[in-house]
PDB file of N, CA and C in Angstrom:
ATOM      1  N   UNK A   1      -9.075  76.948 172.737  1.00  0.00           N
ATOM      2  CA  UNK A   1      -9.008  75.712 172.000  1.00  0.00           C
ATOM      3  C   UNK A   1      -7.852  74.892 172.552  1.00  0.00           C
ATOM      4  N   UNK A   2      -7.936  73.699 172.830  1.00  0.00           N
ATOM      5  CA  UNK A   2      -7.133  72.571 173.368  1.00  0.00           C
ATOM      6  C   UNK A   2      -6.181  72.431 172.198  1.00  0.00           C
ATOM      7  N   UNK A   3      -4.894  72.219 172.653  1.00  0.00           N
ATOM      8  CA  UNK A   3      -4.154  72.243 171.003  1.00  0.00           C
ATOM      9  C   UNK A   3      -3.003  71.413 171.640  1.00  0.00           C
ATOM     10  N   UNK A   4      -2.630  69.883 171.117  1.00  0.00           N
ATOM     11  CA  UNK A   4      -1.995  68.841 171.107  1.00  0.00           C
ATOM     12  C   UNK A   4      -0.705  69.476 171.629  1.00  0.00           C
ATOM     13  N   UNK A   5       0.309  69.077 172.461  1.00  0.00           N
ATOM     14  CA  UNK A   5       1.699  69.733 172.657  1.00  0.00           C
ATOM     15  C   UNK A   5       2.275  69.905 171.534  1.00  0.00           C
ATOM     16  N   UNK A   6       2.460  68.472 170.698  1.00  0.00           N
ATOM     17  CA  UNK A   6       3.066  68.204 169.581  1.00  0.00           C
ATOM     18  C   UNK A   6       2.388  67.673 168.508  1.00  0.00           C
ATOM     19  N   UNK A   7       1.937  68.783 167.540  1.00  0.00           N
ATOM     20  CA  UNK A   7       0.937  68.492 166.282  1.00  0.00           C
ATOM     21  C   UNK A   7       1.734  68.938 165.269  1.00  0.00           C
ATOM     22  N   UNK A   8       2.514  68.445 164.735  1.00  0.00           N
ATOM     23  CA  UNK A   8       3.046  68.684 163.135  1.00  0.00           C
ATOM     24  C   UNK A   8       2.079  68.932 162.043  1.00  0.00           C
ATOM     25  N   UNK A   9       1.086  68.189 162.509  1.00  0.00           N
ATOM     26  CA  UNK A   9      -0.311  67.797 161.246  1.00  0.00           C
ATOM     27  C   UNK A   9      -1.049  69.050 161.379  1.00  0.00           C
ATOM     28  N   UNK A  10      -0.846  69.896 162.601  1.00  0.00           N
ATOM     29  CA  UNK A  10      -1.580  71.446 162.571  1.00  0.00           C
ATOM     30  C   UNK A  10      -1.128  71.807 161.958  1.00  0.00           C
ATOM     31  N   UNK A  11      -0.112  72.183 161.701  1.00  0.00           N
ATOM     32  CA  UNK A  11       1.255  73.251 161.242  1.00  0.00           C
ATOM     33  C   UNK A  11       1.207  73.052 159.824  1.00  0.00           C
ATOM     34  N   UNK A  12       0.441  73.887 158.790  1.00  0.00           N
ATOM     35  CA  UNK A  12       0.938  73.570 157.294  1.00  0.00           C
ATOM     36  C   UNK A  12       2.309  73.713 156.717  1.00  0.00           C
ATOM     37  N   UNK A  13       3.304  74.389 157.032  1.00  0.00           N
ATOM     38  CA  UNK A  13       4.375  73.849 157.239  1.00  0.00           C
ATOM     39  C   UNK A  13       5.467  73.175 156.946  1.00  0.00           C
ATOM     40  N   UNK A  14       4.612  71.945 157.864  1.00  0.00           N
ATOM     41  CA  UNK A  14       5.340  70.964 157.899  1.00  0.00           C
ATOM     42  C   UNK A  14       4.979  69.937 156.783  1.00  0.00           C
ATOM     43  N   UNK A  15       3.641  70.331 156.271  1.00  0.00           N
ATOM     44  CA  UNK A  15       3.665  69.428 155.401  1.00  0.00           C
ATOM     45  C   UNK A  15       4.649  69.959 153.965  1.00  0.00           C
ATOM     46  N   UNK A  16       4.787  70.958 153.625  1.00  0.00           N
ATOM     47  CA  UNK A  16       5.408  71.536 152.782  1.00  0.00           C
ATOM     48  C   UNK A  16       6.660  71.180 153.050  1.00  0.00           C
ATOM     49  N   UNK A  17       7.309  70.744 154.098  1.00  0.00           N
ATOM     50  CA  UNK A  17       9.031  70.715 154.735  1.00  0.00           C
ATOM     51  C   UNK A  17       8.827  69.086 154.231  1.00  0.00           C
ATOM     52  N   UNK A  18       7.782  68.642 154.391  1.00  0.00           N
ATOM     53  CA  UNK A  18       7.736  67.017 153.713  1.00  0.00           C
ATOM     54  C   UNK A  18       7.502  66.646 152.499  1.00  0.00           C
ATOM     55  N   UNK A  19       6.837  67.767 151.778  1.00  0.00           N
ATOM     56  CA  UNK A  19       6.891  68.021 149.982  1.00  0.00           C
ATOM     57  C   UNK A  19       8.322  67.815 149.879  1.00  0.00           C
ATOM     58  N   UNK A  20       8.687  69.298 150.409  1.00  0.00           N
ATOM     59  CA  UNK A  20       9.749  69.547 149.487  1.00  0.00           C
ATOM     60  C   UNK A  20      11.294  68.739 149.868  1.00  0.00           C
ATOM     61  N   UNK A  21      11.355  67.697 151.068  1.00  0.00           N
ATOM     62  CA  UNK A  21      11.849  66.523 150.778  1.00  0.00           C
ATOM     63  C   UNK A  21      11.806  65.649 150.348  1.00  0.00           C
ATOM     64  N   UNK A  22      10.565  64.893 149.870  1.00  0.00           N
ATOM     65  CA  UNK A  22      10.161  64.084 149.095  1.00  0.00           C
ATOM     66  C   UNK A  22      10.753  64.676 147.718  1.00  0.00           C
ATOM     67  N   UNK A  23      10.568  65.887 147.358  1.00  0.00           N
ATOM     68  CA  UNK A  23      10.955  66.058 145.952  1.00  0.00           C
ATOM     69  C   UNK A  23      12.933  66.115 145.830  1.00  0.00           C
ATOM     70  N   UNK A  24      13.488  66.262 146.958  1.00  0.00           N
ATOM     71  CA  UNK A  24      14.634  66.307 146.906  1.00  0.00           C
ATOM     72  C   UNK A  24      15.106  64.857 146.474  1.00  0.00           C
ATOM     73  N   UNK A  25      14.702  64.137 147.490  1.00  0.00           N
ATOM     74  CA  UNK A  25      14.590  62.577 147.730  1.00  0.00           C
ATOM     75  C   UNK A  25      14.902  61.987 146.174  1.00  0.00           C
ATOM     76  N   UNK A  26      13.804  62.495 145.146  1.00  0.00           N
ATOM     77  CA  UNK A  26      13.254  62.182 143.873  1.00  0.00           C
ATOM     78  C   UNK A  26      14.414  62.371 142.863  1.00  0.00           C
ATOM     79  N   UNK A  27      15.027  63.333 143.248  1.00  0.00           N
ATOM     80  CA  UNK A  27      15.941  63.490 142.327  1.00  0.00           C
ATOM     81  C   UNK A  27      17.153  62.564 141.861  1.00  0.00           C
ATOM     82  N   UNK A  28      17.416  62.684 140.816  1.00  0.00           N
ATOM     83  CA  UNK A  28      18.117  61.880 139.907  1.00  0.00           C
ATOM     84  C   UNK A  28      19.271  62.609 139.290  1.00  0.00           C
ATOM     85  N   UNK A  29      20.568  62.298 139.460  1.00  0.00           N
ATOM     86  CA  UNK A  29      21.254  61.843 140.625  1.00  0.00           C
ATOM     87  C   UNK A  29      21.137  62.659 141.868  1.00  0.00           C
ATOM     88  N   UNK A  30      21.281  61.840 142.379  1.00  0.00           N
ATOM     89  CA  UNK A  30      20.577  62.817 144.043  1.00  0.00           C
ATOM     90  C   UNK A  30      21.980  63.558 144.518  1.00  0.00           C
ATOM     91  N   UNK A  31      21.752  64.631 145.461  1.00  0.00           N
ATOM     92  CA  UNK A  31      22.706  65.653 145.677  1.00  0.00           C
ATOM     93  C   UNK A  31      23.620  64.507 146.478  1.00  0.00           C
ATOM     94  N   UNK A  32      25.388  65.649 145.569  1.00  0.00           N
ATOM     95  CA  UNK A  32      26.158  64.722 146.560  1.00  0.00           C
ATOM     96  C   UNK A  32      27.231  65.782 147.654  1.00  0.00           C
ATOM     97  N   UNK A  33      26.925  66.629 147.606  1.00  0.00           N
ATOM     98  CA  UNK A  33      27.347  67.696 148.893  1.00  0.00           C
ATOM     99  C   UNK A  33      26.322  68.402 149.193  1.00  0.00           C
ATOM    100  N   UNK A  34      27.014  69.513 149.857  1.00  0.00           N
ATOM    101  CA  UNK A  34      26.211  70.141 150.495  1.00  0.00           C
ATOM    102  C   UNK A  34      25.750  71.301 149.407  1.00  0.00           C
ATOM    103  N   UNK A  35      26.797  71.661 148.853  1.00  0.00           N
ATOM    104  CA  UNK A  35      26.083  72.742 148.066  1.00  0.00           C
ATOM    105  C   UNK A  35      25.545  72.494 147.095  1.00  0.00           C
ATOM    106  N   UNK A  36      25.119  71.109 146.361  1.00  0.00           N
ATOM    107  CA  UNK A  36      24.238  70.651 145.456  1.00  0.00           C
ATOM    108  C   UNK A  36      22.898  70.382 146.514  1.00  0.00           C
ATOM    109  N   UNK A  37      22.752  70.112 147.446  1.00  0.00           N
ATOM    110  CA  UNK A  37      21.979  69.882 148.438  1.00  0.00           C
ATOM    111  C   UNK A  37      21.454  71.544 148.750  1.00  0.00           C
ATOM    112  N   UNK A  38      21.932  72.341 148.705  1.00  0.00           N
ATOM    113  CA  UNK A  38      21.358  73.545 148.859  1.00  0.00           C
ATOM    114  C   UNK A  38      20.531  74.294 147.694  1.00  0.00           C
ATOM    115  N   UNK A  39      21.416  73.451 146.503  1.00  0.00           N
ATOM    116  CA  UNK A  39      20.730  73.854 145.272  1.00  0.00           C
ATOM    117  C   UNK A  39      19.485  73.200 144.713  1.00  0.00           C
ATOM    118  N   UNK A  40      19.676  72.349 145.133  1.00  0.00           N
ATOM    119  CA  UNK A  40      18.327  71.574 144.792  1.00  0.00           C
ATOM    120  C   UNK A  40      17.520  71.682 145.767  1.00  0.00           C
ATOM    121  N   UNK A  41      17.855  71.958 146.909  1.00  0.00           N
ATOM    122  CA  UNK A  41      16.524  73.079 147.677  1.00  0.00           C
ATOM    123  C   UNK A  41      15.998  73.605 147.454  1.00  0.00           C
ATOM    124  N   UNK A  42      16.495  74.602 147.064  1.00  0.00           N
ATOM    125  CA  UNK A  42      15.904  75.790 146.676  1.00  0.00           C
ATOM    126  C   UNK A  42      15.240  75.864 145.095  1.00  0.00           C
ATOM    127  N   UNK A  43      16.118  75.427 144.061  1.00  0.00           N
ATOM    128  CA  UNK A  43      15.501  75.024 143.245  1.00  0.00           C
ATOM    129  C   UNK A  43      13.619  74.111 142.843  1.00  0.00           C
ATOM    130  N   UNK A  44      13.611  72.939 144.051  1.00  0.00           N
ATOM    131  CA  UNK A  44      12.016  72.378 144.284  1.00  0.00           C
ATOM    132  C   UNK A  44      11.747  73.278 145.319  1.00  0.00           C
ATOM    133  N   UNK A  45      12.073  74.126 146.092  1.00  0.00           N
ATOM    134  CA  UNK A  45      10.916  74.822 146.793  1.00  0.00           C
ATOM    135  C   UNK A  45      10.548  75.709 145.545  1.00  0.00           C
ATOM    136  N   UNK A  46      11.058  76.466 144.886  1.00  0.00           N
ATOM    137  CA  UNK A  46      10.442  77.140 143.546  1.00  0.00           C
ATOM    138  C   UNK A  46       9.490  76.444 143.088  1.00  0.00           C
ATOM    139  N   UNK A  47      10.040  74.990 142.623  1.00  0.00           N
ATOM    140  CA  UNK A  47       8.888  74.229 141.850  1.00  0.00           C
ATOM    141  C   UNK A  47       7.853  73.877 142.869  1.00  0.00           C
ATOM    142  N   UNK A  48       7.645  73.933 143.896  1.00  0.00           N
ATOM    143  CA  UNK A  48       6.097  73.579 144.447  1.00  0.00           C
ATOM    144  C   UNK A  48       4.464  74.767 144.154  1.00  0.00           C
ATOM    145  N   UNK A  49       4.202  74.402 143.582  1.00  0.00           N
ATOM    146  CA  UNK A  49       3.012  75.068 143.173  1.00  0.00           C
ATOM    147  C   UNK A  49       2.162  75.817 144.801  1.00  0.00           C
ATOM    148  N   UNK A  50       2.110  77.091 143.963  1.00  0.00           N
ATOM    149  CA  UNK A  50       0.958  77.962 145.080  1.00  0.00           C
ATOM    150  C   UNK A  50      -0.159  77.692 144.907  1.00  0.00           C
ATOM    151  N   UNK A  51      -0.637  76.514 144.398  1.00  0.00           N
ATOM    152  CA  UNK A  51      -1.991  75.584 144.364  1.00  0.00           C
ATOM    153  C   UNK A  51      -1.809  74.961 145.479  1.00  0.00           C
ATOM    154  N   UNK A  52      -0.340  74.266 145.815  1.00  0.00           N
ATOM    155  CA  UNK A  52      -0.665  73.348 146.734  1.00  0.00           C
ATOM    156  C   UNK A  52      -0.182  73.823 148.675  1.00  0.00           C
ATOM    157  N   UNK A  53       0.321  75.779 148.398  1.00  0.00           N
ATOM    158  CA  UNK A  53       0.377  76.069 149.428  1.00  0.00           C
ATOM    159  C   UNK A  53      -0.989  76.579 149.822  1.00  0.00           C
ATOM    160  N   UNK A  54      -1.757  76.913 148.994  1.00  0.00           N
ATOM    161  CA  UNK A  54      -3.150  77.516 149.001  1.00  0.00           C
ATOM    162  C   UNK A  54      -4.110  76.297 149.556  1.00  0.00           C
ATOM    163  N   UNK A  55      -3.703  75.505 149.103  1.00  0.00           N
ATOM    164  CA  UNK A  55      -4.717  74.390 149.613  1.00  0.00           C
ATOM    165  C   UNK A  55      -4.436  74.199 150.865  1.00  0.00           C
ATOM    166  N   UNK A  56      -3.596  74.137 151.792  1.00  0.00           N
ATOM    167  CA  UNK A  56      -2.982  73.763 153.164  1.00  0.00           C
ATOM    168  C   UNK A  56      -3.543  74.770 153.459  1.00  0.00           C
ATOM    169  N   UNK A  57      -3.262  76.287 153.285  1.00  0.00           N
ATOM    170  CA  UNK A  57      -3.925  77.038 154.211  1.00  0.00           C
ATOM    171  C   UNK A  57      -5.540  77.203 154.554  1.00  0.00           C
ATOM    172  N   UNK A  58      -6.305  76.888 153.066  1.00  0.00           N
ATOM    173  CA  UNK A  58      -7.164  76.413 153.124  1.00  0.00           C
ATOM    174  C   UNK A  58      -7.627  75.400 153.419  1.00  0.00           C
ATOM    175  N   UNK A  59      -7.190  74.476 154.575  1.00  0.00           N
ATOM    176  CA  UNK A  59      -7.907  73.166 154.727  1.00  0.00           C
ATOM    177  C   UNK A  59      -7.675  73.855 156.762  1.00  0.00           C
ATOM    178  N   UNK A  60      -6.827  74.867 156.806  1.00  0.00           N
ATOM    179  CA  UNK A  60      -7.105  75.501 158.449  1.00  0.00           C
ATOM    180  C   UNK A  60      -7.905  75.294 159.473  1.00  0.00           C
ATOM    181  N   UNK A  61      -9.370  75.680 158.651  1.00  0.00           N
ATOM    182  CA  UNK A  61     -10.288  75.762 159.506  1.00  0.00           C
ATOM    183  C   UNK A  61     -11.154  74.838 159.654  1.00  0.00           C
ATOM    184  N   UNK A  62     -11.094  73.460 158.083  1.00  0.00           N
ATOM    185  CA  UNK A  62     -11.220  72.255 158.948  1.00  0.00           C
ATOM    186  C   UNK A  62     -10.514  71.462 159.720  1.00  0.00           C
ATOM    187  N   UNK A  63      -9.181  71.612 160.141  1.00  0.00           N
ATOM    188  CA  UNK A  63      -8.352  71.183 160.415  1.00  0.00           C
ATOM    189  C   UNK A  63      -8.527  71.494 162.159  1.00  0.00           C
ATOM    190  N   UNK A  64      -9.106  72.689 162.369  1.00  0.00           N
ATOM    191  CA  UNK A  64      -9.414  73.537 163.583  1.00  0.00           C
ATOM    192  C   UNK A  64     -10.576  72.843 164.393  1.00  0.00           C
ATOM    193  N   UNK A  65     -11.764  72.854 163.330  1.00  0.00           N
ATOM    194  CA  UNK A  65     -12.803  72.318 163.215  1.00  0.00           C
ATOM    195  C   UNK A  65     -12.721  70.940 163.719  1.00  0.00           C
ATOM    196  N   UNK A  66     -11.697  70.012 163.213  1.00  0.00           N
ATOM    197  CA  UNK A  66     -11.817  68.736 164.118  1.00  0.00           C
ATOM    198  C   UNK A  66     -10.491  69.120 165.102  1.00  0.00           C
ATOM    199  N   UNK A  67      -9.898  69.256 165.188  1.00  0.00           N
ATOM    200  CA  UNK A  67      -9.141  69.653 166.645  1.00  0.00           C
ATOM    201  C   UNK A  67     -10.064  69.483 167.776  1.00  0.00           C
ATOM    202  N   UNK A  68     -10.836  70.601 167.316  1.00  0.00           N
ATOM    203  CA  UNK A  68     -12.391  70.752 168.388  1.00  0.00           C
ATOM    204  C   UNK A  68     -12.728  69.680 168.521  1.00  0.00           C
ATOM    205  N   UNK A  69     -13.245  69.086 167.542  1.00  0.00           N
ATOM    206  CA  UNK A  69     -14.505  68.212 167.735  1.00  0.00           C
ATOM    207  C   UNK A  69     -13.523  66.964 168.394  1.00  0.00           C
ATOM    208  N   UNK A  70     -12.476  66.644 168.898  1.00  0.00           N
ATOM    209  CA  UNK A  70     -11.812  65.344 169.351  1.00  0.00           C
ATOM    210  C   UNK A  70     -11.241  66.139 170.515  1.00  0.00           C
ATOM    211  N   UNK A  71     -10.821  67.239 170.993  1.00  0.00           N
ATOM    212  CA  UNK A  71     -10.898  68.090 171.843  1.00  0.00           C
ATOM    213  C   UNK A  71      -9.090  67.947 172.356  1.00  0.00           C
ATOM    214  N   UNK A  72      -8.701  67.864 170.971  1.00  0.00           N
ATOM    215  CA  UNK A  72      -7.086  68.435 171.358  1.00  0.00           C
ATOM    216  C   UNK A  72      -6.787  66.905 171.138  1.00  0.00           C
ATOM    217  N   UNK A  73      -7.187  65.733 170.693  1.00  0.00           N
ATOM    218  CA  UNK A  73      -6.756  64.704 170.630  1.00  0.00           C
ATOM    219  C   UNK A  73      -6.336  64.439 169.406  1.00  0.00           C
ATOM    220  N   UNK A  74      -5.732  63.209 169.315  1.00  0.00           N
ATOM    221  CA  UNK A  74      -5.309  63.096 167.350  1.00  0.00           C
ATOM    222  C   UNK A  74      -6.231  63.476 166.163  1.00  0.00           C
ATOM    223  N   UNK A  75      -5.673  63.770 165.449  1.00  0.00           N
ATOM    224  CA  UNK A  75      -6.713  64.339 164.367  1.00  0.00           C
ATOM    225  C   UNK A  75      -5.861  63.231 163.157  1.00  0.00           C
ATOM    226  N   UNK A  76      -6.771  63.002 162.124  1.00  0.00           N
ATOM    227  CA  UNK A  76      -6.312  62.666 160.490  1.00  0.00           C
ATOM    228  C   UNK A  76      -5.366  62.610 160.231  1.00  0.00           C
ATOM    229  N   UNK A  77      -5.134  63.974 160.583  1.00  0.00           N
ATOM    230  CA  UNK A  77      -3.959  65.012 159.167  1.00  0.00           C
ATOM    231  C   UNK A  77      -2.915  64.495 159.453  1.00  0.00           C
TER     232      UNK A  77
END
């Protein structure tokens, strides 16, 4: 299978590394060092639901599926 040099959008991952900044992002008052910044890491990676890591891994093999079908070229995701 032809597979892009650089595909972030393969990699489920990365979309999760973009959840769980967005949810950092969100916060109110937002971290102001580092070790509130570590805490509220870890804290929203807890809160992300295994609904929505289940779904990424499950979307794989369409994800594979058009890889193919554009033959290593941009995909959607």
């Amino acid at each position: 299978m032809e597979w892009p040099a650089c595909s972030p959008d393969m990699n489920p991952i990365e979309h999760v590394w973009g959840a769980l900044g967005r949810r950092v992002a969100g916060r109110q008052p937002p971290p102001q060092s580092l070790q509130e910044l570590e805490r509220a890491l870890l804290e929203e990676w807890d809160r992300i639901p295994q609904l929505v890591i289940n779904s990424l891994i499950d979307s794989m093999p369409q994800r594979c599926s058009t890889l193919l079908a554009v033959r290593g070229n941009h995909t959607p995701y």
